[in-house]
Protein backbone atom coordinates (compact mmCIF):
# COMPACT_ATOMS: atom_id res chain seq x y z
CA UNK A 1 119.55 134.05 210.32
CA UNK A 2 117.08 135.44 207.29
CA UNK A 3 113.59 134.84 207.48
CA UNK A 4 114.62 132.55 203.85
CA UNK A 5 117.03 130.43 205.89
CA UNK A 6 114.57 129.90 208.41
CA UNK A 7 111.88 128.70 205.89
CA UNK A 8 115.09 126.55 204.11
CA UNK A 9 115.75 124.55 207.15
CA UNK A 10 112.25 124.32 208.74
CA UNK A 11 111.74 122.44 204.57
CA UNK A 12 114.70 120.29 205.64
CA UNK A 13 112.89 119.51 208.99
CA UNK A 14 109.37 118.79 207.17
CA UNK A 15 111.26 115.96 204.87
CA UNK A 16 113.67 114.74 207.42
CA UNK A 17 113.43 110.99 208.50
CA UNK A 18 110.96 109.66 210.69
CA UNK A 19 111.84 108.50 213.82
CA UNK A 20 110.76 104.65 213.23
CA UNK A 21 113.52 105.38 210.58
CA UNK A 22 116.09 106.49 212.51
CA UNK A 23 115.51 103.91 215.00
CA UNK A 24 115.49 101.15 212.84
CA UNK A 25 118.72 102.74 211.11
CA UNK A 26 120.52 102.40 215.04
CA UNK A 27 119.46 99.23 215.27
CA UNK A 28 120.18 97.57 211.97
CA UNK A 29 123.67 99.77 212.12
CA UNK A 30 124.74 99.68 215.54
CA UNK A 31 123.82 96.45 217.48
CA UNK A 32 122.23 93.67 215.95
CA UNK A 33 123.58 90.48 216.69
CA UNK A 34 125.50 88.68 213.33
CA UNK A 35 122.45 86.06 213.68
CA UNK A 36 119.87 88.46 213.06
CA UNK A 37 118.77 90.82 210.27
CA UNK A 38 117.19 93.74 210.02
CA UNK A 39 114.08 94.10 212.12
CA UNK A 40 111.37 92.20 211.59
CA UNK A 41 112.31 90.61 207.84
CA UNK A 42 113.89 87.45 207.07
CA UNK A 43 116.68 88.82 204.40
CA UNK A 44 117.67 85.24 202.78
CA UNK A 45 114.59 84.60 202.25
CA UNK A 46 113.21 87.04 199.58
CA UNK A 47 111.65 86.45 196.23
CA UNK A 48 112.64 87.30 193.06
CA UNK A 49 109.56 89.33 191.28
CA UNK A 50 107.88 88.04 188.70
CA UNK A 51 107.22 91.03 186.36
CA UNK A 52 110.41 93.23 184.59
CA UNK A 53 109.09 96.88 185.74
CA UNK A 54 112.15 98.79 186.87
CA UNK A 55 111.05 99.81 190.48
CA UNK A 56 113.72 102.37 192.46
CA UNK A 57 114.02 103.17 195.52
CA UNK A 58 116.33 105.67 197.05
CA UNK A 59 117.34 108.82 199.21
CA UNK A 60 117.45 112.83 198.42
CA UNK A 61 120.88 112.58 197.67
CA UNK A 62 122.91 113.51 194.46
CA UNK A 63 124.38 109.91 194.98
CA UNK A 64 121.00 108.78 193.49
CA UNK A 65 121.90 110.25 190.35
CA UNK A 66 122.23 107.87 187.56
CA UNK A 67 119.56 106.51 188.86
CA UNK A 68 116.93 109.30 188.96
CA UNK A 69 118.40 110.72 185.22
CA UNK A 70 117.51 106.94 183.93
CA UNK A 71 114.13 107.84 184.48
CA UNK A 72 113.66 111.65 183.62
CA UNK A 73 116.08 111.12 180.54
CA UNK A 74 113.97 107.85 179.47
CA UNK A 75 116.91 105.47 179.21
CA UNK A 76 115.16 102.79 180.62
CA UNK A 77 111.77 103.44 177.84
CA UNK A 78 114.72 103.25 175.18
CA UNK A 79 116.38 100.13 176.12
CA UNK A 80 112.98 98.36 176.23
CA UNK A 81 112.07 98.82 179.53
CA UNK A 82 109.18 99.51 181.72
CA UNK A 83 110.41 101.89 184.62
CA UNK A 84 108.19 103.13 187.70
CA UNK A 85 108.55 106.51 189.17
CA UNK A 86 111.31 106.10 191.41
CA UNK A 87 110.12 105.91 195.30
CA UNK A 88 112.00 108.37 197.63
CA UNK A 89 112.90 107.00 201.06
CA UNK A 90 113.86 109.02 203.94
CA UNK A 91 116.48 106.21 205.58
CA UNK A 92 118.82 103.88 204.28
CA UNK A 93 117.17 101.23 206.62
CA UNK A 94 113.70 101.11 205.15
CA UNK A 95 115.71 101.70 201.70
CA UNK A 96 117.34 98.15 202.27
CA UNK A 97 114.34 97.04 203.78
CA UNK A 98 112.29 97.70 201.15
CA UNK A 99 115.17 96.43 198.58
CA UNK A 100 115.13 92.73 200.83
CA UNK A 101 111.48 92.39 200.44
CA UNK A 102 111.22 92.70 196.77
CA UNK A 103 109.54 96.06 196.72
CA UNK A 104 112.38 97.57 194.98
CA UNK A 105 114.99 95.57 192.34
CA UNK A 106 116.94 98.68 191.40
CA UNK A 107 118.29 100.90 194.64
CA UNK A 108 121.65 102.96 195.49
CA UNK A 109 123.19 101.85 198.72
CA UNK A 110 126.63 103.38 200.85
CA UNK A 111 129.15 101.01 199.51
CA UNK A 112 129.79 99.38 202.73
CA UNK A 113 125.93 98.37 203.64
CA UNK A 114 126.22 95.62 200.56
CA UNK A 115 129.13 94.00 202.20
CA UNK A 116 126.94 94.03 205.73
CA UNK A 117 123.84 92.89 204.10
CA UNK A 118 126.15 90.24 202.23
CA UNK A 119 128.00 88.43 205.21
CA UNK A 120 126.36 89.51 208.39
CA UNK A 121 123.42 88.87 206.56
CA UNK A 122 123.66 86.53 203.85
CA UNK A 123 121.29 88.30 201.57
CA UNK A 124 122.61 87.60 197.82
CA UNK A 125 123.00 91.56 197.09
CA UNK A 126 124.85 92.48 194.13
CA UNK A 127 126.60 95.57 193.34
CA UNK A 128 126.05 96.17 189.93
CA UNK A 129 128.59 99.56 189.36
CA UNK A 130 129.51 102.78 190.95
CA UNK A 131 126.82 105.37 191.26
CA UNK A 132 129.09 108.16 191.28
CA UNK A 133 132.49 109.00 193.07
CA UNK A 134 133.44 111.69 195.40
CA UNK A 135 130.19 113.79 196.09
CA UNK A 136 130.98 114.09 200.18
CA UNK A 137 132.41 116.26 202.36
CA UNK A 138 133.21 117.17 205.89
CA UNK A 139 131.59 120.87 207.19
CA UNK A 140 132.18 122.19 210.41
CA UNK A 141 130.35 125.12 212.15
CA UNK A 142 131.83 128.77 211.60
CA UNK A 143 131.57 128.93 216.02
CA UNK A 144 133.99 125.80 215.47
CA UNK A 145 136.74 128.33 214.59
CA UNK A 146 138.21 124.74 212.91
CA UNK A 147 140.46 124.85 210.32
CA UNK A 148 142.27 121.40 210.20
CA UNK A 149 141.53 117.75 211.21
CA UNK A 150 143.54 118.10 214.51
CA UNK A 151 140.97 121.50 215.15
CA UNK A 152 138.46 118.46 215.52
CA UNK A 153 139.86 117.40 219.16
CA UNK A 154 136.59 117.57 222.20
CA UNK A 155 134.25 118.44 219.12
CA UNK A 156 130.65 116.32 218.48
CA UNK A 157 130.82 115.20 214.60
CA UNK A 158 127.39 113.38 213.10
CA UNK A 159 127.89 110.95 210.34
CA UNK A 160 124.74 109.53 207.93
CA UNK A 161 125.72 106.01 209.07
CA UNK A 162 128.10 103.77 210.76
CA UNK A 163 128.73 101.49 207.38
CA UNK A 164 129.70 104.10 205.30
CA UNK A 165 132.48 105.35 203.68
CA UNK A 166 132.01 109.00 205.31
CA UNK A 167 132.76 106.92 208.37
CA UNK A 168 135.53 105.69 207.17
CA UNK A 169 137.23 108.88 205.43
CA UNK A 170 136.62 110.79 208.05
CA UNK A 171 138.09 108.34 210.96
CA UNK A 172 141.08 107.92 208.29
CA UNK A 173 141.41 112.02 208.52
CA UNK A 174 141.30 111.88 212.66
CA UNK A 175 143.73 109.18 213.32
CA UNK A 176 145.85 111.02 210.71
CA UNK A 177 145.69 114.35 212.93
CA UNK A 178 146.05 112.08 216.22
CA UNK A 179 142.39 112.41 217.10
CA UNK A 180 140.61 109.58 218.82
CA UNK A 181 137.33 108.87 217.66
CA UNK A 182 134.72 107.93 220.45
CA UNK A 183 131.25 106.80 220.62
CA UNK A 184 129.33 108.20 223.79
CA UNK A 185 126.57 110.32 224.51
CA UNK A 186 126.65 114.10 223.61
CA UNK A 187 126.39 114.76 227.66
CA UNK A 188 129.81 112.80 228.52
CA UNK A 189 132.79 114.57 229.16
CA UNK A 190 135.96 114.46 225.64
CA UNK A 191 138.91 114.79 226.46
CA UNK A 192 141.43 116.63 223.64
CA UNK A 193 142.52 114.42 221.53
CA UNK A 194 138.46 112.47 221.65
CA UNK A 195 135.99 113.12 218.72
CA UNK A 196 132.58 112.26 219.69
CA UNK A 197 130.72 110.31 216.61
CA UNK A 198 126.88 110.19 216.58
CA UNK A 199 124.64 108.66 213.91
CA UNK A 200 122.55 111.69 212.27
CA UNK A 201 120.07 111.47 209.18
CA UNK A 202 120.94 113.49 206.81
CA UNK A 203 118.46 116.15 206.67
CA UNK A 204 118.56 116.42 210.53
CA UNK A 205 122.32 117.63 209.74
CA UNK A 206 122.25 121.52 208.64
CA UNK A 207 119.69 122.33 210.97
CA UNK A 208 121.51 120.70 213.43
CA UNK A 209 124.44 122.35 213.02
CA UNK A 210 122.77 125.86 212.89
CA UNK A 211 121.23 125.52 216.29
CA UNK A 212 124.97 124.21 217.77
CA UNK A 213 123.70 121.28 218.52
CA UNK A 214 126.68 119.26 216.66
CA UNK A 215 130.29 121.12 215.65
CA UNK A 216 130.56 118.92 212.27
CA UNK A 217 129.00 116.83 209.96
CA UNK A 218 130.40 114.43 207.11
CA UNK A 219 127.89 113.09 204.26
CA UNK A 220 126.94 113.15 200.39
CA UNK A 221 125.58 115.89 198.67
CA UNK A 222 123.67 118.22 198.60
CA UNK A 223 123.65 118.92 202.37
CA UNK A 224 126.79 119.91 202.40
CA UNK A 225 126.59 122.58 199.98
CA UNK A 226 122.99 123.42 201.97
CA UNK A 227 124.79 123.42 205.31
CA UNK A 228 127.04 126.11 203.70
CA UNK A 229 124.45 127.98 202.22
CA UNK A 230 122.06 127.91 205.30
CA UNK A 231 123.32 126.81 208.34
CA UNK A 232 126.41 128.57 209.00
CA UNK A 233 129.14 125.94 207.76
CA UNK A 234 131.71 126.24 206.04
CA UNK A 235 133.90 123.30 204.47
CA UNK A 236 136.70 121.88 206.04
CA UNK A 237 137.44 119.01 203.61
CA UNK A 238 136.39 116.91 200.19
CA UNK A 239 136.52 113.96 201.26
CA UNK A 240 137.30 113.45 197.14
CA UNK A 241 140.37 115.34 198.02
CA UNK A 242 141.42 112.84 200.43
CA UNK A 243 140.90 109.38 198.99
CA UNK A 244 141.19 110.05 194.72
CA UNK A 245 137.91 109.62 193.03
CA UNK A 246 136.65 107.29 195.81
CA UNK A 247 133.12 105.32 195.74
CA UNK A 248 130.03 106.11 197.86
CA UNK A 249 127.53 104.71 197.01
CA UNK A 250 126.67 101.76 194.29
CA UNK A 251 123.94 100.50 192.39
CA UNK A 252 123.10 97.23 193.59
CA UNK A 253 120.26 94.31 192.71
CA UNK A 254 119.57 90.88 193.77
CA UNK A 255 121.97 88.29 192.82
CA UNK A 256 118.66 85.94 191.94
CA UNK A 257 117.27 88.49 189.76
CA UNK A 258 120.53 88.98 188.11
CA UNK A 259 120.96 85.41 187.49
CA UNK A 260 117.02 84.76 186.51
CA UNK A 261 116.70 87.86 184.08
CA UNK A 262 120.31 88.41 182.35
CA UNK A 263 119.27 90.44 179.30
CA UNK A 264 116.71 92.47 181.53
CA UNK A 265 119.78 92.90 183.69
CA UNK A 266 121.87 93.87 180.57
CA UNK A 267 119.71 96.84 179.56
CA UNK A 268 119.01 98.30 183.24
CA UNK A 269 122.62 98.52 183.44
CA UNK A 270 122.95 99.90 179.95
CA UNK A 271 120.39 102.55 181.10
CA UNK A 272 122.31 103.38 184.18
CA UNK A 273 125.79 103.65 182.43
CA UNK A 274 124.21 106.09 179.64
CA UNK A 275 122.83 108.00 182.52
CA UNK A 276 126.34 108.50 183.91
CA UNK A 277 127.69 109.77 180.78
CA UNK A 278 125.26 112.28 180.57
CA UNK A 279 125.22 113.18 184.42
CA UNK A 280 128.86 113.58 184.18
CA UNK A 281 128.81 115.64 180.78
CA UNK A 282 126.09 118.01 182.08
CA UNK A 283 125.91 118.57 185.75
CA UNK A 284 124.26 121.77 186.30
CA UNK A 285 121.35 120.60 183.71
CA UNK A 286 120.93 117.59 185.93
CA UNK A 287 121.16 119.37 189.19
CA UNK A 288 118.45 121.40 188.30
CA UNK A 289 116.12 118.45 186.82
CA UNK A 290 116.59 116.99 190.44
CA UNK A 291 115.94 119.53 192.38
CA UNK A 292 112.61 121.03 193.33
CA UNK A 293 113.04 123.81 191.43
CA UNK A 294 112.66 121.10 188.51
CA UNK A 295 111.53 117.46 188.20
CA UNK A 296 111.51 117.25 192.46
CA UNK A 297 113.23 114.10 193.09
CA UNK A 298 115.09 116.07 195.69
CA UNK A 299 113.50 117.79 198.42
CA UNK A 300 116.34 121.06 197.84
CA UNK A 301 116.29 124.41 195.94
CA UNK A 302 118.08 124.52 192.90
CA UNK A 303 120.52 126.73 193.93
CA UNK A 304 121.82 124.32 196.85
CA UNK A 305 122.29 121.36 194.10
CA UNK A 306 123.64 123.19 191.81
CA UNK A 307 126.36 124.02 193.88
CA UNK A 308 126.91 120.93 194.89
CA UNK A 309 127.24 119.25 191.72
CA UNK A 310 129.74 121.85 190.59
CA UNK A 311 131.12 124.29 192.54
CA UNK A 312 134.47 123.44 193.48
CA UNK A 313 137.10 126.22 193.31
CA UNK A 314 140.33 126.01 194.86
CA UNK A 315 140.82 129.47 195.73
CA UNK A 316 137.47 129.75 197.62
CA UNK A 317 138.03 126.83 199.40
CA UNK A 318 141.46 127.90 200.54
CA UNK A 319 140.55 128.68 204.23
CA UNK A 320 139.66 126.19 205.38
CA UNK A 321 142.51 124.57 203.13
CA UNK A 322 139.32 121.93 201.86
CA UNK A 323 140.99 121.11 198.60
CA UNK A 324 144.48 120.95 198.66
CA UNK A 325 145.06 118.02 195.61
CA UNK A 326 143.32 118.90 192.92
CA UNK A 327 146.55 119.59 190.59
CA UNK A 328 146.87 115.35 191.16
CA UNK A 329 143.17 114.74 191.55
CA UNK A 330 141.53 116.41 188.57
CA UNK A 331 138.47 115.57 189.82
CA UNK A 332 134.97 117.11 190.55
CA UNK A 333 133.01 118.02 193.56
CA UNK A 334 131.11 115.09 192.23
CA UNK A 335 132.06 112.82 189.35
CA UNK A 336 130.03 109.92 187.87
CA UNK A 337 132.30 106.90 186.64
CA UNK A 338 130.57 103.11 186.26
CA UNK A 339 133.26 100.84 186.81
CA UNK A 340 133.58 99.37 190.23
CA UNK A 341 137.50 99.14 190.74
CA UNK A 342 138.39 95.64 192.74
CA UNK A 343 141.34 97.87 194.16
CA UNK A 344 138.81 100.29 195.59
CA UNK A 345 136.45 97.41 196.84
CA UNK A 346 139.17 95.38 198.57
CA UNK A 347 141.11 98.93 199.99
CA UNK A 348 137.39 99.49 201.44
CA UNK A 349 137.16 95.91 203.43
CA UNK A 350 140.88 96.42 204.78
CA UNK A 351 139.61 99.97 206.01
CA UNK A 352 136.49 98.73 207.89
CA UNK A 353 138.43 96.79 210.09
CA UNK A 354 140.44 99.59 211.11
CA UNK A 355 136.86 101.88 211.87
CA UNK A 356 135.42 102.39 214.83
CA UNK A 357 131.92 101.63 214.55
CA UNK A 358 128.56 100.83 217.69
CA UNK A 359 127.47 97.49 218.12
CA UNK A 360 128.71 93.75 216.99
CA UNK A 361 131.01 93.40 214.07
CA UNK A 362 132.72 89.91 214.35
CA UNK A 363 131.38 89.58 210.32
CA UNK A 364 134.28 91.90 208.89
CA UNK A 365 137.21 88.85 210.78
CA UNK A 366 138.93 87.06 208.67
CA UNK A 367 136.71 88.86 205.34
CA UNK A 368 139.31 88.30 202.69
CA UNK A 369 139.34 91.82 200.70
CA UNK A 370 140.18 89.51 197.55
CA UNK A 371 137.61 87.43 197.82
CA UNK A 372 134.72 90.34 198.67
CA UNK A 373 135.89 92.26 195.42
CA UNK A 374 135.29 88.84 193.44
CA UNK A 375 132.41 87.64 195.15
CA UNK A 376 130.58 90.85 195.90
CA UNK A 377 130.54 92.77 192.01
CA UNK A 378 129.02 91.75 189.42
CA UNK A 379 131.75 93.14 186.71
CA UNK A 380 129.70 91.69 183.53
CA UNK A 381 127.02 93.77 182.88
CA UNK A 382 128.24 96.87 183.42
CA UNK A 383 131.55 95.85 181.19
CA UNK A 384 128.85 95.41 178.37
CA UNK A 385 127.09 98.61 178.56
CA UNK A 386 130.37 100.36 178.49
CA UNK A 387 131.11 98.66 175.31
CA UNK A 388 128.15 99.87 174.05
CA UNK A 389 127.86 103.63 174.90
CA UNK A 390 130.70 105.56 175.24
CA UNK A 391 131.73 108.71 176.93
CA UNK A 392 132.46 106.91 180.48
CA UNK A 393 136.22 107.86 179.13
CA UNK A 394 136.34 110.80 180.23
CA UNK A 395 135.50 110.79 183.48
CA UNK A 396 138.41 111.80 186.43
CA UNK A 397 140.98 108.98 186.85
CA UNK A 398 140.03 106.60 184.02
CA UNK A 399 142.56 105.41 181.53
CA UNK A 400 141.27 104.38 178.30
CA UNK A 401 144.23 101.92 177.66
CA UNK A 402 143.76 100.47 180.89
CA UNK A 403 139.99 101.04 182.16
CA UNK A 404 139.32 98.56 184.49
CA UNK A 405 141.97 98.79 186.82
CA UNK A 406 143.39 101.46 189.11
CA UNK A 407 145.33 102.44 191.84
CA UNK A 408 143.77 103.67 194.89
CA UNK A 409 145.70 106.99 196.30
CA UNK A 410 144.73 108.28 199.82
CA UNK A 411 146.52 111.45 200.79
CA UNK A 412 145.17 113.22 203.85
């Protein structure tokens, strides 16, 4: 390895998460009891602030960014708002932690923590839209020799979190190969056809991999394109590719502060949708006002985001096979499109039921996937701001006759 990609990944070990994080992230994830919430805070019983200053919170990820170009772009300034610097967080527990106690009313969370925090919890979180779609992928180690999903079998795989959908895609991948995924400790003997899942933040991941310690690793840009750059990885599959334009993460607020402060509501969202449209339309230009070769609200070089917000050629990525349905697709490596999709909402509740995940569960029984798509969104605002600015048309898989529904296509 070059003396560069040793300075690259000792960065990614400076920024990683601390280990209160990670430990509260185990614990809120993988074995709380449904009559508790996350360590010491009462969720339910939260305040809604009394001023209107936009205050973000969220992780180094390229999923954060409609809401980090909301700020640099001054969308929020323009539609009358006040807007903090957004506050980076190193783990989606003190992220949702920090969103619970009022400290942040504006955050990004992995699709499937809302529904958690919502009814294991019963904290009135409210996802607002889509923060982007796609944007995650599955990279293996080049000592992996691993080519396929079925390459996978007696092989340690780390994944960001147990409520997310890179859980969820990638389980959907092994059970399509025949692979049993298993949660035990690295030590324990697999047998073939066993996939050992660990939780693993984020930045931990590349340098992880480049040491041996794991053989895979499935999360959200731009660690991906890092691991490949630096840590000896190579893509084995978009997870995009798999499940057509899917959601990751969503921008979500409290249902009291939606209900208290409608037109402040109105022209965050308005903010966040124009941010889209201009993510979407000019990706490399954003990737490099995020990174820290720019405006630093990501901890990577330029280079590394860069590539991760657009480099997606089929012929490069042809062995491994990574994207094999782009013809159907269309899509990006990462795509920003508002809308939240009901059919993608309830397709995610029937899918968590069917994922293996550590610790209690017994919230996701009986969950009606109808219901959670009504109940869950709020469809309103972000309807309105899409009235207003335009250019969300063109973003993979919308139809401008028909632009609030879909179907969702999964093809492994």
């Amino acid at each position: 390895m070059s003396n560069s990609e040793h300075d690259d990944l000792d960065y990614l070990a400076r920024h990683e998460m601390s280990r209160r994080d990670f430990m509260l992230d185990m614990l809120a994830m993988g074995g709380l009891a449904a009559s508790m919430s996350l360590p010491g805070l009462g969720m339910a019983a939260t305040a809604v602030p009394d001023d209107e200053v936009v205050r973000i919170g969220y992780l180094p990820i390229t999923d954060a960014t409609a809401l980090l170009v909301a700020h640099a772009m001054g969308f929020f300034e323009e539609e009358g708002l006040k807007a903090e610097k957004p506050t980076l967080i190193r783990g989606w527990s003190p992220l949702v932690e920090g969103f619970a106690a009022g400290k942040f009313n504006l955050v990004h969370l992995l699709k499937p923590i809302p529904v958690w925090m919502r009814y294991n919890n019963q904290f009135p979180v409210k996802i607002m839209s889509w923060a982007h779609i796609n944007g995650s992928a599955l990279v293996v180690g080049k000592h992996t020799g691993a080519e396929e999903f079925k390459d996978l079998g007696g092989m340690q795989v780390a994944v960001p979190y147990w409520y997310s959908m890179h859980n969820i895609v990638l389980q959907m991948g092994l059970r399509s190969a025949g692979l049993k995924p298993v949660i035990r400790d690295q030590s324990a003997p697999l047998a073939k056809d066993e996939v050992n899942l660990m939780i693993m933040p984020p930045p931990d991941m590349p340098p992880a991999l480049a040491a041996k310690k794991i053989d895979a690793f499935i999360v959200a840009e731009p660690f991906n394109a890092f691991g490949e750059l630096k840590a000896g990885g190579k893509m084995l599959r978009f997870t995009g590719d798999m499940w057509k334009n899917h959601p990751c993460c969503v921008v979500c607020m409290n249902e009291q502060t939606v209900a208290a402060k409608p037109e402040w509501t109105q022209k965050v969202m308005n903010a966040i949708v124009r941010a889209e449209i201009y993510a979407q339309q000019h990706k490399e230009e954003v990737a490099m006002m995020m990174s820290k070769d720019g405006k630093r609200y990501l901890p990577m070089p330029g280079k590394a985001v860069v590539r991760a917000m657009t480099y997606y050629d089929e012929a490069d990525y042809a062995k491994p096979h990574a994207i094999r349905n782009q013809a159907e697709f269309g899509n990006g490596r990462i795509d920003f499109s508002p809308y939240p999709y009901p059919s993608a909402t309830k397709k995610i509740i029937e899918s968590m039921n069917q994922t293996l995940v550590a610790g209690e569960n017994t919230f996701l029984e009986g969950l009606d996937p109808e219901f959670v798509a009504n109940d869950l969104v709020d469809y309103q605002h972000v309807k309105a701001a899409m009235e207003k600015y335009k250019g969300w048309e063109t973003a993979p898989g919308v139809d401008p006759a028909n632009p609030y529904e879909r179907e969702e296509v999964i093809k492994i």
